[in-house]
C-alpha atoms as a PDB file:
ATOM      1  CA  UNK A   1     127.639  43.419 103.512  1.00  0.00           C
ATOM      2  CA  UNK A   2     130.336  44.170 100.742  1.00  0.00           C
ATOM      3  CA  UNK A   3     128.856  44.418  97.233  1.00  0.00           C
ATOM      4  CA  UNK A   4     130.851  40.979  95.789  1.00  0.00           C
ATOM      5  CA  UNK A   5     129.707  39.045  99.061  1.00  0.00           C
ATOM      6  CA  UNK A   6     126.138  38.875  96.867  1.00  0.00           C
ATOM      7  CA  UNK A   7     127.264  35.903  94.941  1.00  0.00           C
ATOM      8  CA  UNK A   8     127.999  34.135  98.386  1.00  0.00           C
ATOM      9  CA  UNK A   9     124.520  35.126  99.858  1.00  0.00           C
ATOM     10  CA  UNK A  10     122.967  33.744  96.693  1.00  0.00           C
ATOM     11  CA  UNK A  11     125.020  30.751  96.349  1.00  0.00           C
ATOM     12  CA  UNK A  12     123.920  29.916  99.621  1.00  0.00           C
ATOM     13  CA  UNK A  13     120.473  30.521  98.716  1.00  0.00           C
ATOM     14  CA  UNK A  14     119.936  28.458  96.099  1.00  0.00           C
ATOM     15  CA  UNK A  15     121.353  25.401  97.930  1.00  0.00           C
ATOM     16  CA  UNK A  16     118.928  26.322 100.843  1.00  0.00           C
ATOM     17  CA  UNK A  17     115.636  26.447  98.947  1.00  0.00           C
ATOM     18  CA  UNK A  18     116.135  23.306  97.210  1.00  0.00           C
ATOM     19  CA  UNK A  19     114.113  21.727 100.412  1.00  0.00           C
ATOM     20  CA  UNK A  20     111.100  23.647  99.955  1.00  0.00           C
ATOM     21  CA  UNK A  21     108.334  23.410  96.922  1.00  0.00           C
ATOM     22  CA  UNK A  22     109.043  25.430  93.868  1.00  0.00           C
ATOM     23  CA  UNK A  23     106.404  29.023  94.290  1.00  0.00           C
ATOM     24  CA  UNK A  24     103.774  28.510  91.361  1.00  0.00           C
ATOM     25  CA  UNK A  25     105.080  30.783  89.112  1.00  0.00           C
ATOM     26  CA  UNK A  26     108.155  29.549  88.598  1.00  0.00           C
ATOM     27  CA  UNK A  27     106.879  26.219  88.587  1.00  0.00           C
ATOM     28  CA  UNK A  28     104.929  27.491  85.319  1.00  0.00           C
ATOM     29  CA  UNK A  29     107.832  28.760  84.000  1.00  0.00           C
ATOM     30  CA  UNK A  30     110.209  25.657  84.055  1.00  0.00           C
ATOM     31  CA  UNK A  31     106.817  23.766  82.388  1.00  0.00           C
ATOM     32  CA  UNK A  32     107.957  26.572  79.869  1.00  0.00           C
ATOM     33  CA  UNK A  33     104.222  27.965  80.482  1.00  0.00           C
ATOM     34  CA  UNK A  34     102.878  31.353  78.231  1.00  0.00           C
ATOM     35  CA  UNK A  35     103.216  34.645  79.107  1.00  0.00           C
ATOM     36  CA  UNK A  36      99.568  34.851  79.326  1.00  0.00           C
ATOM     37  CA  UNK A  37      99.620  32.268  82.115  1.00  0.00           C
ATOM     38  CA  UNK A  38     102.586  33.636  84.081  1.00  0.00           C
ATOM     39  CA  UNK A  39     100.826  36.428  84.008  1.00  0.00           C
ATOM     40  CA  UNK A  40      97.162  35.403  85.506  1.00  0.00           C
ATOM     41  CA  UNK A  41      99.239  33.141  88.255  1.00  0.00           C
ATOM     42  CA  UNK A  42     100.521  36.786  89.227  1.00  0.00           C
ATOM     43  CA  UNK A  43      97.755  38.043  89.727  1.00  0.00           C
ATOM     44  CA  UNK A  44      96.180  35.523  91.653  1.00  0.00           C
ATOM     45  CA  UNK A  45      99.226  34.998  93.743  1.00  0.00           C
ATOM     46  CA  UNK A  46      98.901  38.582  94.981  1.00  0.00           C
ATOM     47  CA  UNK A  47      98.014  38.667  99.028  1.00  0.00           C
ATOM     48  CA  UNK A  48      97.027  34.861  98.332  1.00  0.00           C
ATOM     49  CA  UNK A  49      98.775  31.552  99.815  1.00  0.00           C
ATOM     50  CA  UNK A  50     101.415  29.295  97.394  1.00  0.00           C
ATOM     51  CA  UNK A  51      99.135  26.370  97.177  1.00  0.00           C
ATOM     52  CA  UNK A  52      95.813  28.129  97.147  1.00  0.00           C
ATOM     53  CA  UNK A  53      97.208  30.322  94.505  1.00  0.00           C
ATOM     54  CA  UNK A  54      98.535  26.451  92.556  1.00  0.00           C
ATOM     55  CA  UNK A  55      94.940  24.823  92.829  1.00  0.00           C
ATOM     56  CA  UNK A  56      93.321  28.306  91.474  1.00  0.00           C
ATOM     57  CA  UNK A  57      95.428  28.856  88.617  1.00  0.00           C
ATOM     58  CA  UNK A  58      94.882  24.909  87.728  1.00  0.00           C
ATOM     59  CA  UNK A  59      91.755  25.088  88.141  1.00  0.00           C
ATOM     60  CA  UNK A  60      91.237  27.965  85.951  1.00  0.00           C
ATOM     61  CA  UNK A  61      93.465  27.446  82.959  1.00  0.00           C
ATOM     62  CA  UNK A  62      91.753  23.490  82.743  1.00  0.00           C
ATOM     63  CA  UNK A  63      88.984  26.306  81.730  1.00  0.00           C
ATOM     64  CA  UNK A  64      90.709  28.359  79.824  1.00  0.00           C
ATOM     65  CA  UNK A  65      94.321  29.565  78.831  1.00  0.00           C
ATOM     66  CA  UNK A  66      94.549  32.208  76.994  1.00  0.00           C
ATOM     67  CA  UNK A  67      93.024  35.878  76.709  1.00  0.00           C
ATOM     68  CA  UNK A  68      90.601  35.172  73.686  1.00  0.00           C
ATOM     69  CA  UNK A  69      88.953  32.240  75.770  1.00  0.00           C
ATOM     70  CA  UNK A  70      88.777  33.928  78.838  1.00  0.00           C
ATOM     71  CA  UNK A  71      87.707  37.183  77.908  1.00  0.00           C
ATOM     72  CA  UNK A  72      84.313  35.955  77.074  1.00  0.00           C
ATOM     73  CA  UNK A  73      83.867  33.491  80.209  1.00  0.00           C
ATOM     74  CA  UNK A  74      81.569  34.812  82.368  1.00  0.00           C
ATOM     75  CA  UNK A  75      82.557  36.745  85.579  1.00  0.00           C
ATOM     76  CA  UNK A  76      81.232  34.137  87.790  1.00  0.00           C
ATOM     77  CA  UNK A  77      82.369  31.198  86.527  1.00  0.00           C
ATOM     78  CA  UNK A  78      86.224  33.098  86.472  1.00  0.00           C
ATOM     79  CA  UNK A  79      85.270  33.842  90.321  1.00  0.00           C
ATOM     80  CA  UNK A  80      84.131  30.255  90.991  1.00  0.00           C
ATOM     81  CA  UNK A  81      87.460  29.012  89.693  1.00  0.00           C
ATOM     82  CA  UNK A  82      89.702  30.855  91.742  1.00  0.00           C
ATOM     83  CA  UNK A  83      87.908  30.824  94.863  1.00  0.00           C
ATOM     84  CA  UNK A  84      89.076  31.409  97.612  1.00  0.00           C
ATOM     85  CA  UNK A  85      92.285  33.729  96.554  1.00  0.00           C
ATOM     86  CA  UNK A  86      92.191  36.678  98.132  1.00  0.00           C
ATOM     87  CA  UNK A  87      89.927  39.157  96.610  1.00  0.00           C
ATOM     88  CA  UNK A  88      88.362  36.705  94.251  1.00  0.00           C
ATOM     89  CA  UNK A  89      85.723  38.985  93.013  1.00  0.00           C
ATOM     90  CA  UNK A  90      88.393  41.976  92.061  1.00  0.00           C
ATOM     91  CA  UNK A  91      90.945  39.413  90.667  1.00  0.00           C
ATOM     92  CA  UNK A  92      88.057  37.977  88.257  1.00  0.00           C
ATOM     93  CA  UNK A  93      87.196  41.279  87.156  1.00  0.00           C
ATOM     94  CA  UNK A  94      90.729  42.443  86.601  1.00  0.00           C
ATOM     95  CA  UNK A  95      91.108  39.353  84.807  1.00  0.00           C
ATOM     96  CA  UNK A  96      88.437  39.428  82.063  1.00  0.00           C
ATOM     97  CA  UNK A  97      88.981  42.934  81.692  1.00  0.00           C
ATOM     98  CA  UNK A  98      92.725  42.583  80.851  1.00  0.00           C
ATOM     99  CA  UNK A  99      92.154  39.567  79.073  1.00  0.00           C
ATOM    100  CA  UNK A 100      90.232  41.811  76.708  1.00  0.00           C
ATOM    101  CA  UNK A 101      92.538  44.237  76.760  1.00  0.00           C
ATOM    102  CA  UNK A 102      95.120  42.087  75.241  1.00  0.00           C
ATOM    103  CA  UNK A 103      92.743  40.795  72.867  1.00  0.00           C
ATOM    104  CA  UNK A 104      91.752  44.233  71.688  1.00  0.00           C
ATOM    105  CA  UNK A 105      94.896  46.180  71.873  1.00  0.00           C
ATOM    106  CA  UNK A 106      97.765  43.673  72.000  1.00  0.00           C
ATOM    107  CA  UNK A 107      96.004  41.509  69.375  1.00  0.00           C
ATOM    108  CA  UNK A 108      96.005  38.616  71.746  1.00  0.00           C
ATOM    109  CA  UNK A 109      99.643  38.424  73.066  1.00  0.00           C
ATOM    110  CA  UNK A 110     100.980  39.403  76.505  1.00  0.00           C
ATOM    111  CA  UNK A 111     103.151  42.732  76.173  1.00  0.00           C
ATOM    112  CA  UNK A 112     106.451  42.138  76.652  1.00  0.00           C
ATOM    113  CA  UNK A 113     107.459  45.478  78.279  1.00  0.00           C
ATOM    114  CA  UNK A 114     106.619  47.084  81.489  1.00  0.00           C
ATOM    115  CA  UNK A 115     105.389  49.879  80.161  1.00  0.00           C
ATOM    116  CA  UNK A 116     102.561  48.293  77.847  1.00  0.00           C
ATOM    117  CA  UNK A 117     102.113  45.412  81.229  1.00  0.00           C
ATOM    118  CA  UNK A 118     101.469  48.595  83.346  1.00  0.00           C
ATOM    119  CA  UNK A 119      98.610  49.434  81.081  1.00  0.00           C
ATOM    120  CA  UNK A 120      96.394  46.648  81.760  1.00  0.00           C
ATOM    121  CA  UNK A 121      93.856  46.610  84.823  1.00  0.00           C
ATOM    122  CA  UNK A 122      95.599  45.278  87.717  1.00  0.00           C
ATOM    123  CA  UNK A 123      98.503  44.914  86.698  1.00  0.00           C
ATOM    124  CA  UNK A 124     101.721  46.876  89.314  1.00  0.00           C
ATOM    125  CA  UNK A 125     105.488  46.586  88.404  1.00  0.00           C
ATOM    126  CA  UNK A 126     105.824  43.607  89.972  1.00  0.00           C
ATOM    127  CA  UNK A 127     104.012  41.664  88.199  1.00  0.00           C
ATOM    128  CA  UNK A 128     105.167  43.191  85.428  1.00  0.00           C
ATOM    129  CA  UNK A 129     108.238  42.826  85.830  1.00  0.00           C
ATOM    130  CA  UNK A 130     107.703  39.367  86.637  1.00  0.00           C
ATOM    131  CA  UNK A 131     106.148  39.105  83.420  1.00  0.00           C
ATOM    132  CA  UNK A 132     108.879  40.164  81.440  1.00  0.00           C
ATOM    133  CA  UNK A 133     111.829  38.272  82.867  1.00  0.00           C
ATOM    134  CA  UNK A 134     109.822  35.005  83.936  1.00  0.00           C
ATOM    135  CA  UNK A 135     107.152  34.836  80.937  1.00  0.00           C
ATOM    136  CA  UNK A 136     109.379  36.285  77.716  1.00  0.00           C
ATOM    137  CA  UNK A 137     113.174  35.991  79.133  1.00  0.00           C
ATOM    138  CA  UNK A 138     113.687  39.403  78.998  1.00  0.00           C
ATOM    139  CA  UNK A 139     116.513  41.335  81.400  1.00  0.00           C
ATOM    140  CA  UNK A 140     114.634  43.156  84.355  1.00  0.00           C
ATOM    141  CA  UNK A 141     114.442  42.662  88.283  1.00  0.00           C
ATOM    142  CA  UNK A 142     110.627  41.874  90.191  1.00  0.00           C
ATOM    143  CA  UNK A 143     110.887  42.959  93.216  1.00  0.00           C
ATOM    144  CA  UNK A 144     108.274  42.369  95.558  1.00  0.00           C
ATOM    145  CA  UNK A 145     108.055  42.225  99.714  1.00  0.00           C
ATOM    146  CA  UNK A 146     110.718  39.484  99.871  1.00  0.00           C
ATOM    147  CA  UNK A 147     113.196  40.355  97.842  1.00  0.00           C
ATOM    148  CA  UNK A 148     112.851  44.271  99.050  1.00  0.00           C
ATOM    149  CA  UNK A 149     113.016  42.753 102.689  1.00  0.00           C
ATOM    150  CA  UNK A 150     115.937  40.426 102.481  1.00  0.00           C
ATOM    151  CA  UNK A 151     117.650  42.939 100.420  1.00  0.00           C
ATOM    152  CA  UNK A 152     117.696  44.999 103.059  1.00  0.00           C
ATOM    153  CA  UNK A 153     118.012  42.975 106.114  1.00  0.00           C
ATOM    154  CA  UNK A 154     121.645  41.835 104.575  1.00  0.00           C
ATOM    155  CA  UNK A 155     122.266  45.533 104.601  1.00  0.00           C
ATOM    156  CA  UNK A 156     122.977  45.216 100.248  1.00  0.00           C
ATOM    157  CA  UNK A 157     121.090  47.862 100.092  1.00  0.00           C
ATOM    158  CA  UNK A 158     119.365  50.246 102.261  1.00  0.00           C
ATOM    159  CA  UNK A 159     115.661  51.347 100.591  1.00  0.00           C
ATOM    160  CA  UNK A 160     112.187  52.386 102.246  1.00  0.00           C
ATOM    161  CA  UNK A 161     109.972  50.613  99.275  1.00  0.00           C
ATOM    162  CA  UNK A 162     110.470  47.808  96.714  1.00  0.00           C
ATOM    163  CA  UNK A 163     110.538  50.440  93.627  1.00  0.00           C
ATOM    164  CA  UNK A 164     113.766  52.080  95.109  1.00  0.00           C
ATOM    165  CA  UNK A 165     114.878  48.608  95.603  1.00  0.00           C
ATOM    166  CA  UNK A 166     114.471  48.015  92.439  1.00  0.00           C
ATOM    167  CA  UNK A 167     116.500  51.418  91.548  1.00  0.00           C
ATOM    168  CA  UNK A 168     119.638  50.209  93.468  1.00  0.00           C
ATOM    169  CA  UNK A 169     119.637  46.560  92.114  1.00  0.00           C
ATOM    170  CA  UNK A 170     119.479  48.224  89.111  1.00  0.00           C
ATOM    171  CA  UNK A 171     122.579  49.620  89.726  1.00  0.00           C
ATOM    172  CA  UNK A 172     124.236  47.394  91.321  1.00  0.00           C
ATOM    173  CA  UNK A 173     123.109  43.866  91.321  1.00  0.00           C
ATOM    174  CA  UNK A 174     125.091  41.339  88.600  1.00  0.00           C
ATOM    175  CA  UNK A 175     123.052  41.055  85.633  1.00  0.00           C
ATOM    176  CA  UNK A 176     123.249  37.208  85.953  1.00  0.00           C
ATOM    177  CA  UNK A 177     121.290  37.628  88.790  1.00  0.00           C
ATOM    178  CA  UNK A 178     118.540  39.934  87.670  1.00  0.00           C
ATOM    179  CA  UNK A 179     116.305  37.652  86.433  1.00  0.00           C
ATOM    180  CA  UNK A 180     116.552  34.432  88.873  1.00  0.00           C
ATOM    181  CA  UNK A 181     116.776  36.803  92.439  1.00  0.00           C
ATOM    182  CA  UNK A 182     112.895  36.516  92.774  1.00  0.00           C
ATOM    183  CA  UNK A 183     112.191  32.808  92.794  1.00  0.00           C
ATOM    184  CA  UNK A 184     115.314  32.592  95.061  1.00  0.00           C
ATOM    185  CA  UNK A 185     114.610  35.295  97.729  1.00  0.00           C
ATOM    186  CA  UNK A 186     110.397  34.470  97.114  1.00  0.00           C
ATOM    187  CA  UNK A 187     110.794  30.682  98.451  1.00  0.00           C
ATOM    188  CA  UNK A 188     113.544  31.816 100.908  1.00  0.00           C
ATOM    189  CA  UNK A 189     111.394  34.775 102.373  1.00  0.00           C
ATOM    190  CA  UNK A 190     108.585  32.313 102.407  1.00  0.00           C
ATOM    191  CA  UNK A 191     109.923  29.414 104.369  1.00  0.00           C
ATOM    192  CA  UNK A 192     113.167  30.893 105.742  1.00  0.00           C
ATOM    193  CA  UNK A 193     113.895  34.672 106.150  1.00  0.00           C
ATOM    194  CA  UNK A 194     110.261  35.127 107.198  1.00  0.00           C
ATOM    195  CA  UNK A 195     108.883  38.736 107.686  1.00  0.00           C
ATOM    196  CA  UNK A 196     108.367  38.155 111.477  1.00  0.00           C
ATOM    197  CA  UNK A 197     110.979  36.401 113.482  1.00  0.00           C
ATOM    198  CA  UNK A 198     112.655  34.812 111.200  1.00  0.00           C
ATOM    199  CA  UNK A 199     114.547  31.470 111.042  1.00  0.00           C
ATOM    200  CA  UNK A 200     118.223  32.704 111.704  1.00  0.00           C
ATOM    201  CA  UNK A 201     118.716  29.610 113.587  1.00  0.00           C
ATOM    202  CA  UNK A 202     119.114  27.694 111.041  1.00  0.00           C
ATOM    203  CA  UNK A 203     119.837  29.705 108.288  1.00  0.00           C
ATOM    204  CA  UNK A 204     122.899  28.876 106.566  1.00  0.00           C
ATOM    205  CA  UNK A 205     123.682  32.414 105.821  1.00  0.00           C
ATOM    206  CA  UNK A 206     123.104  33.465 110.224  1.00  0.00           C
ATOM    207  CA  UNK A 207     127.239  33.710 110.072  1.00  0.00           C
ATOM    208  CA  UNK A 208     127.276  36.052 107.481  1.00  0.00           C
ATOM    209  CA  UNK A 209     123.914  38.185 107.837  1.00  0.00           C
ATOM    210  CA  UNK A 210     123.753  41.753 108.742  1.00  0.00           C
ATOM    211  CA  UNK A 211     119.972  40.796 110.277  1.00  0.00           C
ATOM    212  CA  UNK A 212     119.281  44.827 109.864  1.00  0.00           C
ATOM    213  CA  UNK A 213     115.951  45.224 111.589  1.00  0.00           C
ATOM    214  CA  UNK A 214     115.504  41.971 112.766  1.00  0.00           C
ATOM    215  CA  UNK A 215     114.390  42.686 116.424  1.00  0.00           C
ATOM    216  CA  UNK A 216     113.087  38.268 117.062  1.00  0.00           C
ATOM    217  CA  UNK A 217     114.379  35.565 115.464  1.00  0.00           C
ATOM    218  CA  UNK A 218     113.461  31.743 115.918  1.00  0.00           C
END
């Protein structure tokens, strides 16, 4: 794949997803949800199913929505709201805990940088990077399993984990593109350009994809 063939593969993209269900978190963020929020949807969307990770994060914010609220709900009623997200009893303890956190460091706002993100319980650069660009705006790339998967199955770049991914895009990926690439390649991994066998059949971008490593596709 040549480097300027990226706004192609993205064009295409975006035209693609438009047939699946927006992933929560960027459903939050075009309700122009809090950083706070964005961020707790994160967490609960880790290892966790789109629409179980939707009814948890509704259920829980009907509850309470921001850090001063929710650091003083009690553990199980936090676990009895997101039920059954994956690790439901970590999450809800990661959650009050950096809930307080914020409250006692951060004087009750979400940081705004990775570094200060990275010092809350839980939290990985994923999330905060999704954080950053998704919940405050600011320039930065999330890369998680899709987007370090895709990335490299159109041979743009050629990485063994997401942080080096994140290294090269860095580097070389349009700035224009920095912050939307994860809701595009996240609902396009999901339904699409799946990890296993993927759906090159019909994929609108089969004519132009490398498919490096795909050994089965549908």
């Amino acid at each position: 794949m040549k480097e300027d063939d990226i706004h192609v593969f993205l064009r295409l993209v975006k035209k693609s997803i438009k047939q699946w269900p927006v992933p929560v978190v960027g459903h939050l963020a075009e309700q122009g949800s809090d950083p706070f929020k964005i961020l707790i949807a994160c967490i609960l969307s880790l290892r966790t199913r789109d629409q179980t990770t939707a009814e948890a994060s509704e259920r829980l914010f009907a509850i309470s929505s921001d850090p001063y609220s929710m650091s003083e709900m009690d553990l199980k009623e936090i676990e009895k709201a997101i039920f059954p997200v994956g690790f439901f009893r970590t999450k809800a303890r990661q959650i009050q805990a950096m809930s307080q956190k914020i409250c006692e460091d951060f004087t009750g706002k979400t940081p705004d940088t990775i570094a200060d993100l990275l010092c809350l319980p839980g939290v990985g650069r994923k999330t905060a990077n999704l954080v950053v660009t998704v919940g405050h705006k600011k320039p930065g790339i999330c890369v998680d399993t899709h987007v370090h998967r895709i990335c490299n199955r159109w041979g743009y770049v050629v990485t063994k984990t997401p942080d080096k991914t994140e290294q090269v895009l860095r580097e070389k990926l349009p700035k224009k593109f920095w912050i939307p690439i994860n809701g595009l390649l996240v609902s396009f991994g999901q339904n699409q350009c799946t990890p296993i066998s993927p759906w090159c059949s019909s994929c609108d971008l089969s004519g132009v994809c490398e498919k490096v490593g795909v050994v089965s596709s549908r």
